[in-house]
Protein backbone atom coordinates (compact mmCIF):
# COMPACT_ATOMS: atom_id res chain seq x y z
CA UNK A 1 114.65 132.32 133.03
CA UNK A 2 118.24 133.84 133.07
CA UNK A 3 119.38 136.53 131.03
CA UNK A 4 122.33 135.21 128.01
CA UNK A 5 122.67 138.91 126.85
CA UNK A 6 120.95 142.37 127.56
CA UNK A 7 120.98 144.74 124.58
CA UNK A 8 118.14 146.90 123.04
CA UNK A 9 116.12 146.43 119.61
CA UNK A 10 116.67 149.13 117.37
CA UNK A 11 113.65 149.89 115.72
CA UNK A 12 114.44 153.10 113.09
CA UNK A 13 114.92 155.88 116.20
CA UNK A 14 113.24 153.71 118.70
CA UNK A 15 115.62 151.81 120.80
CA UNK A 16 113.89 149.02 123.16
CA UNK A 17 115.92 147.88 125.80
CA UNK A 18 115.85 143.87 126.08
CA UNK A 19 117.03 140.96 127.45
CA UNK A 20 117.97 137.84 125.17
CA UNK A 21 116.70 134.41 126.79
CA UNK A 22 117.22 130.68 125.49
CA UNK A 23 113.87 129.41 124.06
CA UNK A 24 114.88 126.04 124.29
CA UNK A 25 116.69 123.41 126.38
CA UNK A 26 118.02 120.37 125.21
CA UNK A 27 117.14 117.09 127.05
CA UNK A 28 118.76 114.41 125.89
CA UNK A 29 120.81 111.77 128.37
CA UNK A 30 124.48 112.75 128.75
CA UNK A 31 126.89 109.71 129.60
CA UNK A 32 130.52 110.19 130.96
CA UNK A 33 133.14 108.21 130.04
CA UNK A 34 134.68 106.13 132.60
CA UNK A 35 137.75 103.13 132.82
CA UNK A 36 136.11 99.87 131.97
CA UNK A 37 138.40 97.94 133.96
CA UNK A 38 137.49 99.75 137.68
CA UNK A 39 134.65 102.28 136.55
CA UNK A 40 136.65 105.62 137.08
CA UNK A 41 136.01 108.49 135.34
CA UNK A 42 137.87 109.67 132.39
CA UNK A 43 138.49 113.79 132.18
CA UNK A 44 140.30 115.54 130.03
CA UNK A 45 143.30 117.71 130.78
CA UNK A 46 144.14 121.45 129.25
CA UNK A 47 147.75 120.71 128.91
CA UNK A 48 150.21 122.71 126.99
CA UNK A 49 151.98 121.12 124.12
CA UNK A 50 155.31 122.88 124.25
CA UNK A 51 156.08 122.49 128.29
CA UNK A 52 153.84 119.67 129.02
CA UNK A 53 152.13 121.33 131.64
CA UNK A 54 148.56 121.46 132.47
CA UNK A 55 146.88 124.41 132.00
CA UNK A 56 144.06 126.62 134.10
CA UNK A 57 141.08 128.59 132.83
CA UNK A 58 142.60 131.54 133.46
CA UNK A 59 145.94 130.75 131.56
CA UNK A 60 143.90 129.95 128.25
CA UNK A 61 143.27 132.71 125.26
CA UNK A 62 142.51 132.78 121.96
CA UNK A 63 144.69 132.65 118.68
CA UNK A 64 144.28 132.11 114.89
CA UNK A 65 145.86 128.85 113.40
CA UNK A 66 147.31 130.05 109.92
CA UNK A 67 147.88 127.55 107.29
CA UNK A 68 151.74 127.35 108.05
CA UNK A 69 150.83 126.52 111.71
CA UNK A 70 151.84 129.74 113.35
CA UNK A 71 149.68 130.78 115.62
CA UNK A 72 148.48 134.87 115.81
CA UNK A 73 147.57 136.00 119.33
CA UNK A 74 143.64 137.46 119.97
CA UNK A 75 142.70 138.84 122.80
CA UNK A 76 139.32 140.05 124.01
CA UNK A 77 141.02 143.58 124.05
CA UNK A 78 141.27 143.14 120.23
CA UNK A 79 137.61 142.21 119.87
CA UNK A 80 136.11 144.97 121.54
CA UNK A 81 138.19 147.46 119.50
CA UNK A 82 136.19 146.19 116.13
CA UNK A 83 133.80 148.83 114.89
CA UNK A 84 131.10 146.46 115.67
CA UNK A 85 127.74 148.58 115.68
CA UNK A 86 125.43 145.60 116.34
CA UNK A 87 128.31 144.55 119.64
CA UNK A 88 124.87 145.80 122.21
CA UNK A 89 122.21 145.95 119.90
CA UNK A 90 120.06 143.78 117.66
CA UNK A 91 119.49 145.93 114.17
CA UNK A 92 116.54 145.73 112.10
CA UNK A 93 117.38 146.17 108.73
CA UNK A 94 113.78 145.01 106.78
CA UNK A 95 110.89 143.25 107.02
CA UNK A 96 109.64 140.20 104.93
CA UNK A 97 107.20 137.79 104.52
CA UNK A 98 107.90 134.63 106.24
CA UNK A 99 108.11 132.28 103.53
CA UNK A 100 111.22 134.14 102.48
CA UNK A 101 113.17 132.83 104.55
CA UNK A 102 114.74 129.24 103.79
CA UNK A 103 114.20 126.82 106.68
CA UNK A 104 117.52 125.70 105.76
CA UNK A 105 118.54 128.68 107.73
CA UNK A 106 117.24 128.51 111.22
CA UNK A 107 119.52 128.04 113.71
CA UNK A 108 118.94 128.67 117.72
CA UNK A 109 115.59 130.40 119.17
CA UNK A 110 116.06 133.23 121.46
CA UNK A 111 113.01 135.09 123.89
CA UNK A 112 113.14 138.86 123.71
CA UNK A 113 111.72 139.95 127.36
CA UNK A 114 111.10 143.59 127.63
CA UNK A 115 114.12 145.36 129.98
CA UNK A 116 112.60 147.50 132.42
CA UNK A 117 109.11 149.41 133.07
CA UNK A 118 110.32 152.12 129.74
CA UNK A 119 110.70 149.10 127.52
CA UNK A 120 107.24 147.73 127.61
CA UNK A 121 105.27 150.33 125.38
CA UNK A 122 107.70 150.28 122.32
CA UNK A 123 108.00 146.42 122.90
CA UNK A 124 103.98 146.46 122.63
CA UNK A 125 104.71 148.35 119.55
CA UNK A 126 106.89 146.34 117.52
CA UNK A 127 105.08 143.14 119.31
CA UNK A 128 101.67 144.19 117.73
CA UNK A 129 103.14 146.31 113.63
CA UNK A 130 104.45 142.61 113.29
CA UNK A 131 101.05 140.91 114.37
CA UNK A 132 99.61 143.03 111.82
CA UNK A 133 101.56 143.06 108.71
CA UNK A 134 102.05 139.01 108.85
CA UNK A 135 105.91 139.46 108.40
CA UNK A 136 109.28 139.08 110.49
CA UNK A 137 111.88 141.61 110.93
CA UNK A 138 114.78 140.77 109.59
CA UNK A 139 117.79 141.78 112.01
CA UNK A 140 121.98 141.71 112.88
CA UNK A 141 122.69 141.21 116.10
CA UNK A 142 126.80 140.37 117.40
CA UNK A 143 126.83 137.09 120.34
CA UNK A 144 129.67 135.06 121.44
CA UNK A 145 132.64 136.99 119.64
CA UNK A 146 130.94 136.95 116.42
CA UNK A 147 128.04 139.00 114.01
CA UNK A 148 124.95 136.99 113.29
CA UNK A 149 121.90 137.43 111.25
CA UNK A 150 118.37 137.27 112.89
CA UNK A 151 114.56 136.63 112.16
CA UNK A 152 112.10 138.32 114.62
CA UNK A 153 108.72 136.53 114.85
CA UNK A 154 105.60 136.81 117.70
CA UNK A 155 105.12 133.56 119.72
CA UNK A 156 101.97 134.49 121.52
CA UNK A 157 102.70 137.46 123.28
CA UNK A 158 106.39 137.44 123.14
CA UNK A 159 108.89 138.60 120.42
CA UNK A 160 111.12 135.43 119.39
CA UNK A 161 114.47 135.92 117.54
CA UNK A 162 115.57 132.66 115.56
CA UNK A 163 119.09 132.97 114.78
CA UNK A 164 119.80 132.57 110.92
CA UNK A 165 122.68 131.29 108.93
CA UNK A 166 124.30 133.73 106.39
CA UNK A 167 123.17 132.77 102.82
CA UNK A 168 126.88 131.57 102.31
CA UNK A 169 126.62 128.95 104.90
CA UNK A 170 124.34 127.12 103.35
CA UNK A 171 125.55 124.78 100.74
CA UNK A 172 124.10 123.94 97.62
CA UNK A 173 122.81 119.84 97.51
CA UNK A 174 125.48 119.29 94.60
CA UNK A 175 125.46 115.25 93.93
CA UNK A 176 122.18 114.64 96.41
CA UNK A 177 119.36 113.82 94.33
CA UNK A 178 119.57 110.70 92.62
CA UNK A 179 121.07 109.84 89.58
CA UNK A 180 119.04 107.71 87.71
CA UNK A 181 115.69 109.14 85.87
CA UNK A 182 112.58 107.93 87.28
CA UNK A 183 109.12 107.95 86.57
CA UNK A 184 106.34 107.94 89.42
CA UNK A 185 103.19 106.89 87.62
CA UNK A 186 99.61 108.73 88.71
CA UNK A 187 98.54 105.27 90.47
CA UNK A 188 101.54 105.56 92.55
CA UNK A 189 100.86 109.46 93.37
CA UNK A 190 97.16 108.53 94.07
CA UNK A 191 98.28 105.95 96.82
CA UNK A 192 100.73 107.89 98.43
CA UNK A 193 97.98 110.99 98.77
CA UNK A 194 95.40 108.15 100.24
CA UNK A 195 98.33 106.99 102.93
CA UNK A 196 99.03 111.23 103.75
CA UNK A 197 95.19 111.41 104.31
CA UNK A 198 94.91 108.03 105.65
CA UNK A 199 97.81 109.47 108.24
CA UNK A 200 96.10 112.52 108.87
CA UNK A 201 97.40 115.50 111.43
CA UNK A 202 98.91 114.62 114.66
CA UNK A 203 98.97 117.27 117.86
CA UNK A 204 102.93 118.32 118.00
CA UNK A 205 101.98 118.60 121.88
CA UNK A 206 101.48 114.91 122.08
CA UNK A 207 104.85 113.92 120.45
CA UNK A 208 107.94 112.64 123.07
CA UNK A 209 110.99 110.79 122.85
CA UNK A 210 110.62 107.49 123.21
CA UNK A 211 114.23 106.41 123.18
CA UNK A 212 114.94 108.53 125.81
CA UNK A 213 112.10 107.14 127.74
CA UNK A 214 113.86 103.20 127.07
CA UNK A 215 117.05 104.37 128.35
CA UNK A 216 116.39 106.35 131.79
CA UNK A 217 113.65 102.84 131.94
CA UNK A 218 117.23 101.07 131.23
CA UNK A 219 119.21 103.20 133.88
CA UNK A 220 116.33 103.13 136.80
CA UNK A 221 116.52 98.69 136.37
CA UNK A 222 120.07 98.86 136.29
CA UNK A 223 120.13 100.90 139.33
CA UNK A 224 117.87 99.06 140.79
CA UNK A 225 119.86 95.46 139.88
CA UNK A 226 116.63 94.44 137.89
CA UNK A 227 117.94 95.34 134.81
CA UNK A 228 117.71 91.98 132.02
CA UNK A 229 119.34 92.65 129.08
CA UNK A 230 117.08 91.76 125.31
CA UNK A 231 118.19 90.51 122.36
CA UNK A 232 118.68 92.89 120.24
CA UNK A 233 116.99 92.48 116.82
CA UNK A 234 118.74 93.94 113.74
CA UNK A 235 116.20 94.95 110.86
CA UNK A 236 118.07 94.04 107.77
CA UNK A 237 119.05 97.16 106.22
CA UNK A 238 119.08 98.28 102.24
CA UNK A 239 119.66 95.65 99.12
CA UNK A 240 115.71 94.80 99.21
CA UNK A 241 113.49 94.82 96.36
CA UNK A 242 110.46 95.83 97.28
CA UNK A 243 107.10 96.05 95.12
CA UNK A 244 106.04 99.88 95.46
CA UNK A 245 102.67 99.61 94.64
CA UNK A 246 101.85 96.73 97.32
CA UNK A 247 104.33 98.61 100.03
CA UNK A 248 101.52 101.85 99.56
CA UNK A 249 98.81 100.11 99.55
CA UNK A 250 99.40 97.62 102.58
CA UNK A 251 100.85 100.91 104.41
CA UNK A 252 97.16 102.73 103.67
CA UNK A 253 95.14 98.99 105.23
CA UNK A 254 97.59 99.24 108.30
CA UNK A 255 97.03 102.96 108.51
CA UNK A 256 93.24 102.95 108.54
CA UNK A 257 93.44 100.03 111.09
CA UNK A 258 95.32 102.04 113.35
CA UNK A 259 92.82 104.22 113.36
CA UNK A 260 89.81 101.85 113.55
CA UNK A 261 88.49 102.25 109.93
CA UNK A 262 88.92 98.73 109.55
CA UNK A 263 90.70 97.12 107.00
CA UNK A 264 89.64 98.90 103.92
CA UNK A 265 91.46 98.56 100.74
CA UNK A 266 93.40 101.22 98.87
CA UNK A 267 90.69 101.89 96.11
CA UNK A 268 88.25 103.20 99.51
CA UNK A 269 90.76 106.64 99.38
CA UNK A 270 92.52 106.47 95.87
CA UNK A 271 90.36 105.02 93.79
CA UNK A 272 93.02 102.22 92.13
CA UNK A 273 92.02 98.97 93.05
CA UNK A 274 94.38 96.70 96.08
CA UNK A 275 96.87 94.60 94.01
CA UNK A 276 97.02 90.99 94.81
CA UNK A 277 100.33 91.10 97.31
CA UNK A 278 103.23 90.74 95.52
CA UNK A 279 101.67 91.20 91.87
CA UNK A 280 100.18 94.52 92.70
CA UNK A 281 102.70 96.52 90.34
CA UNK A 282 101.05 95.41 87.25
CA UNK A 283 97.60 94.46 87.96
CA UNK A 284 95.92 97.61 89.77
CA UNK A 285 97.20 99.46 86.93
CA UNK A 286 95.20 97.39 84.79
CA UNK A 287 92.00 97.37 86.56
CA UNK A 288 92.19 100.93 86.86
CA UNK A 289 92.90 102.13 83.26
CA UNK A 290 90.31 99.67 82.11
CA UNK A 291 87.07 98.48 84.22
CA UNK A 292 85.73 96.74 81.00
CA UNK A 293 88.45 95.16 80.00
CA UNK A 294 87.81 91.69 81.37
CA UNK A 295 84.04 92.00 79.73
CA UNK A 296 85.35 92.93 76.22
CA UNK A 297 88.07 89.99 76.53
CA UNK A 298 85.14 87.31 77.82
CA UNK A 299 82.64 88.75 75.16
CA UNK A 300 84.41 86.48 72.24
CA UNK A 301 83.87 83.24 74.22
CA UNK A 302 80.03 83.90 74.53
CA UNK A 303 79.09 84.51 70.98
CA UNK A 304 81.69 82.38 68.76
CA UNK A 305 81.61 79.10 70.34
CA UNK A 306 79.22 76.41 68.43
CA UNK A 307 77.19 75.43 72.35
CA UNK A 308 76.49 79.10 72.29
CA UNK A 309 75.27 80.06 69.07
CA UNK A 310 72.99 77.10 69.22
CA UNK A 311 71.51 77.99 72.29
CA UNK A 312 70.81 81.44 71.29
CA UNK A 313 69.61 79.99 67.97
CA UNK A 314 66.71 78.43 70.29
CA UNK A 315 66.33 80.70 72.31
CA UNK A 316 65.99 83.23 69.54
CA UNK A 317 63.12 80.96 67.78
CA UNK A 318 61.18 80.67 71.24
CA UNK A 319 61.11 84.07 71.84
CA UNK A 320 59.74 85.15 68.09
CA UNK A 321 56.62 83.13 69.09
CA UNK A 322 54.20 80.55 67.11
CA UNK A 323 54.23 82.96 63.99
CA UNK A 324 57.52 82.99 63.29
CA UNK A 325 57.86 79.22 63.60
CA UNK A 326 55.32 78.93 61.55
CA UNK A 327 56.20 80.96 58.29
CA UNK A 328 59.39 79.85 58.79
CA UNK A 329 58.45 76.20 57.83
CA UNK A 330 55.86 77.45 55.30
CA UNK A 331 58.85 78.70 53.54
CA UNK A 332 61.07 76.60 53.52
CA UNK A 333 58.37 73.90 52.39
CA UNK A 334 57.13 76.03 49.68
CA UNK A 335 60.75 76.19 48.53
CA UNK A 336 61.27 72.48 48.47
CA UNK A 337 58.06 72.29 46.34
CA UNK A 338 58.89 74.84 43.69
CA UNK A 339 61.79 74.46 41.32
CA UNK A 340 62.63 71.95 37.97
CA UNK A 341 63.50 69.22 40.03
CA UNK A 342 65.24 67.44 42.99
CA UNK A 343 68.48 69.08 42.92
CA UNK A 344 67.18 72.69 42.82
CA UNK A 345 64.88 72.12 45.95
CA UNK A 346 67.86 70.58 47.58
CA UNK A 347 69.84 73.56 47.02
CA UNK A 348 67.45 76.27 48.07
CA UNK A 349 66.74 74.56 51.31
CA UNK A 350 70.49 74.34 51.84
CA UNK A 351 70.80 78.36 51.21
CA UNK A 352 67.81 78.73 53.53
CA UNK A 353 68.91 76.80 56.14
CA UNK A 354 72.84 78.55 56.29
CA UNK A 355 70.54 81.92 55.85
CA UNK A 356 68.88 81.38 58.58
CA UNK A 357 71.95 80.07 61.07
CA UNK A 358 73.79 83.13 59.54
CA UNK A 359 70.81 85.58 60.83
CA UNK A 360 70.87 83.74 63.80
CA UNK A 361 74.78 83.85 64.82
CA UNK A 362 74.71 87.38 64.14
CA UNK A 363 71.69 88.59 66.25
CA UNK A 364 71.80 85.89 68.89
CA UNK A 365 69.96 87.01 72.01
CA UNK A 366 67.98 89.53 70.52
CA UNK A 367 63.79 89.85 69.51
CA UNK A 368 64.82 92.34 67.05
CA UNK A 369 67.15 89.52 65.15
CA UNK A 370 64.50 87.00 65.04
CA UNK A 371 61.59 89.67 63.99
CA UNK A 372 64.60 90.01 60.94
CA UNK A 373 64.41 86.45 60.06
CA UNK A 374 60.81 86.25 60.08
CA UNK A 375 61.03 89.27 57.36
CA UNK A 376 63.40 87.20 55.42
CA UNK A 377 61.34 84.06 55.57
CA UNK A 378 58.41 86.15 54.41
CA UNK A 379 59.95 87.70 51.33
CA UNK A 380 61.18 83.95 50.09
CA UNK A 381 57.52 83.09 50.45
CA UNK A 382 56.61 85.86 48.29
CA UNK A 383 59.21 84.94 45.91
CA UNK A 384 58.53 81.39 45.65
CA UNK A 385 54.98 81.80 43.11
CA UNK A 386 57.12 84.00 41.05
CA UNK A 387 59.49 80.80 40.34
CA UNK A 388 56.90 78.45 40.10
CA UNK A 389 54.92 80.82 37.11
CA UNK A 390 58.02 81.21 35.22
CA UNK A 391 58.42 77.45 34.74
């Protein structure tokens, strides 16, 4: 790889002579501009505003624009005169952890390659105290006219220099974030953690450019006068309402059947329950706060109505057995029997009778609610003598 700048790493009192290589290459499709009407190219002329006349390579300088529009002369003379120190050397000033730095201010990635046979031991060195103590180096170094501010890192073997922004260069996100409050509900968090894991890892190896890939596809047909031109399909683009809730969890079903785990719900990573399509705001909510809640609401319909309570009412005197049956009617005949006349054997069969539907409403479907009315019965019985010896 060829050499963009030769300099030496100053390391305290060790200086390491280097050479400064481009770590990356850009390789997007360049297009020229050309005349529509006949195909020819379009270039660009250096020509000089006061005369008119175009202009060579070796005619052209530098000069500062000031805000009245005069123009102030720099040559490369000038620039070399600037006490500069870091003009042929990159100057490490501190080391750092690497989550210092901001992201925010990476710029270009440079290769450090060891200059010469002397270079390699103290390259070694630095290469392997950074290794070690897990940090970056945090350097100035002076390229194309100007002073710039540099993180060293190890890429394998190799020393790598990312060039970094000055902290005043990067601008605050004033007005960015968006102005309205919102609220993100836990179901919502939940499904957008199941469609991360759902997701997974992917190998950064295996990632291309696909659009590049369409147009040199587009270029080699053309070329080759095979070249049928599609129509285009425009995805409508903002003003839709869309239901969050059933966007996540249809985006965790198509996820998983990407990946062959068939066509699970959301509740198989989350735990909240797939919403019915476009409803799916609301209801999973629901189910999810409250997995009795349709129970408790049915539970009403099973025990009030009149079918039901007189179903259990049988059901209830079946299951007590012959015995219950039986003092049952002995008591409510011994009742009829005892008393001053008609009217009072009417009315104690009438309080048995709403006794015993009572008892049975309010313990229907249980042994333990007709054992009660069999105690009930039984004490009547035993109370019945009592009446008949006191008139």
């Amino acid at each position: 790889m060829r050499s963009i700048w030769n300099g030496a790493i100053s390391f305290g009192l060790v200086s390491i002579p280097i050479k400064l290589v481009n770590a990356t290459e850009s390789h997007s499709i360049s297009f020229r501009q050309i005349h529509l009407a006949d195909g020819g190219r379009i270039r660009y002329r250096k020509v000089c505003e006061l005369d008119g006349e175009e202009v060579s390579a070796a005619e052209i300088g530098k000069g500062y624009e000031e805000a009245d529009g005069s123009v102030i002369p720099i040559t490369d003379e000038d620039l070399a005169q600037l006490p500069l120190a870091t003009a042929k050397t990159i100057e490490i000033m501190s080391f750092v952890p690497a989550e210092e730095i901001d992201p925010l201010q990476m710029d270009a990635a440079y290769y450090l390659a060891a200059n010469g046979a002397t270079a390699a031991k103290p390259y070694t060195l630095l290469r392997e105290a950074l290794k070690r103590s897990r940090k970056v180096a945090i350097a100035k170094f002076a390229l194309r006219g100007r002073e710039r501010l540099g993180m060293l890192r190890v890429v394998d073997d190799v020393i790598a220099m990312h060039g970094l922004l000055w902290p005043d260069e990067i601008r605050a996100p004033e007005g960015v974030a968006p102005d309205a409050e919102v609220t993100v509900r836990d179901a919502e968090l939940d499904l957008a953690d199941a469609l991360m894991a759902t997701l997974g890892e992917v190998e950064m190896e295996s990632l291309h450019d696909d659009y590049r890939d369409a147009v040199e596809a587009m270029i080699a047909a053309k070329a080759g006068g095979a070249f049928e031109p599609a129509e285009a399909t425009v995805e409508p683009a903002g003003g839709q309402v869309i239901d969050l809730m059933a966007a996540l969890e249809k985006s965790v079903r198509a996820a998983k059947a990407s990946r062959g785990e068939g066509g699970g719900g959301a509740e198989d990573e989350s735990g909240a329950g797939a919403g019915p399509g476009a409803g799916g705001e609301v209801t999973p909510m629901r189910r999810r706060s409250g997995g009795g809640g349709r129970k408790t609401a049915a539970a009403p319909k099973a025990v009030g109505g009149k079918k039901s309570t007189a179903a259990s009412a049988k059901k209830t005197a079946a299951s007590a057995g012959a015995a219950s049956k039986k003092k049952t009617t002995t008591a409510r005949s011994g009742t009829a029997k005892s008393g001053s006349g008609a009217t009072k054997s009417v009315t104690t069969k009438s309080t048995s009778t709403a006794s015993a539907k009572k008892a049975a409403t309010k313990k229907a479907g249980t042994a333990g609610g007709a054992k009660k009315a069999g105690t009930a019965a039984g004490a009547k019985k035993a109370a019945a003598p009592r009446k008949r010896a006191s008139a």
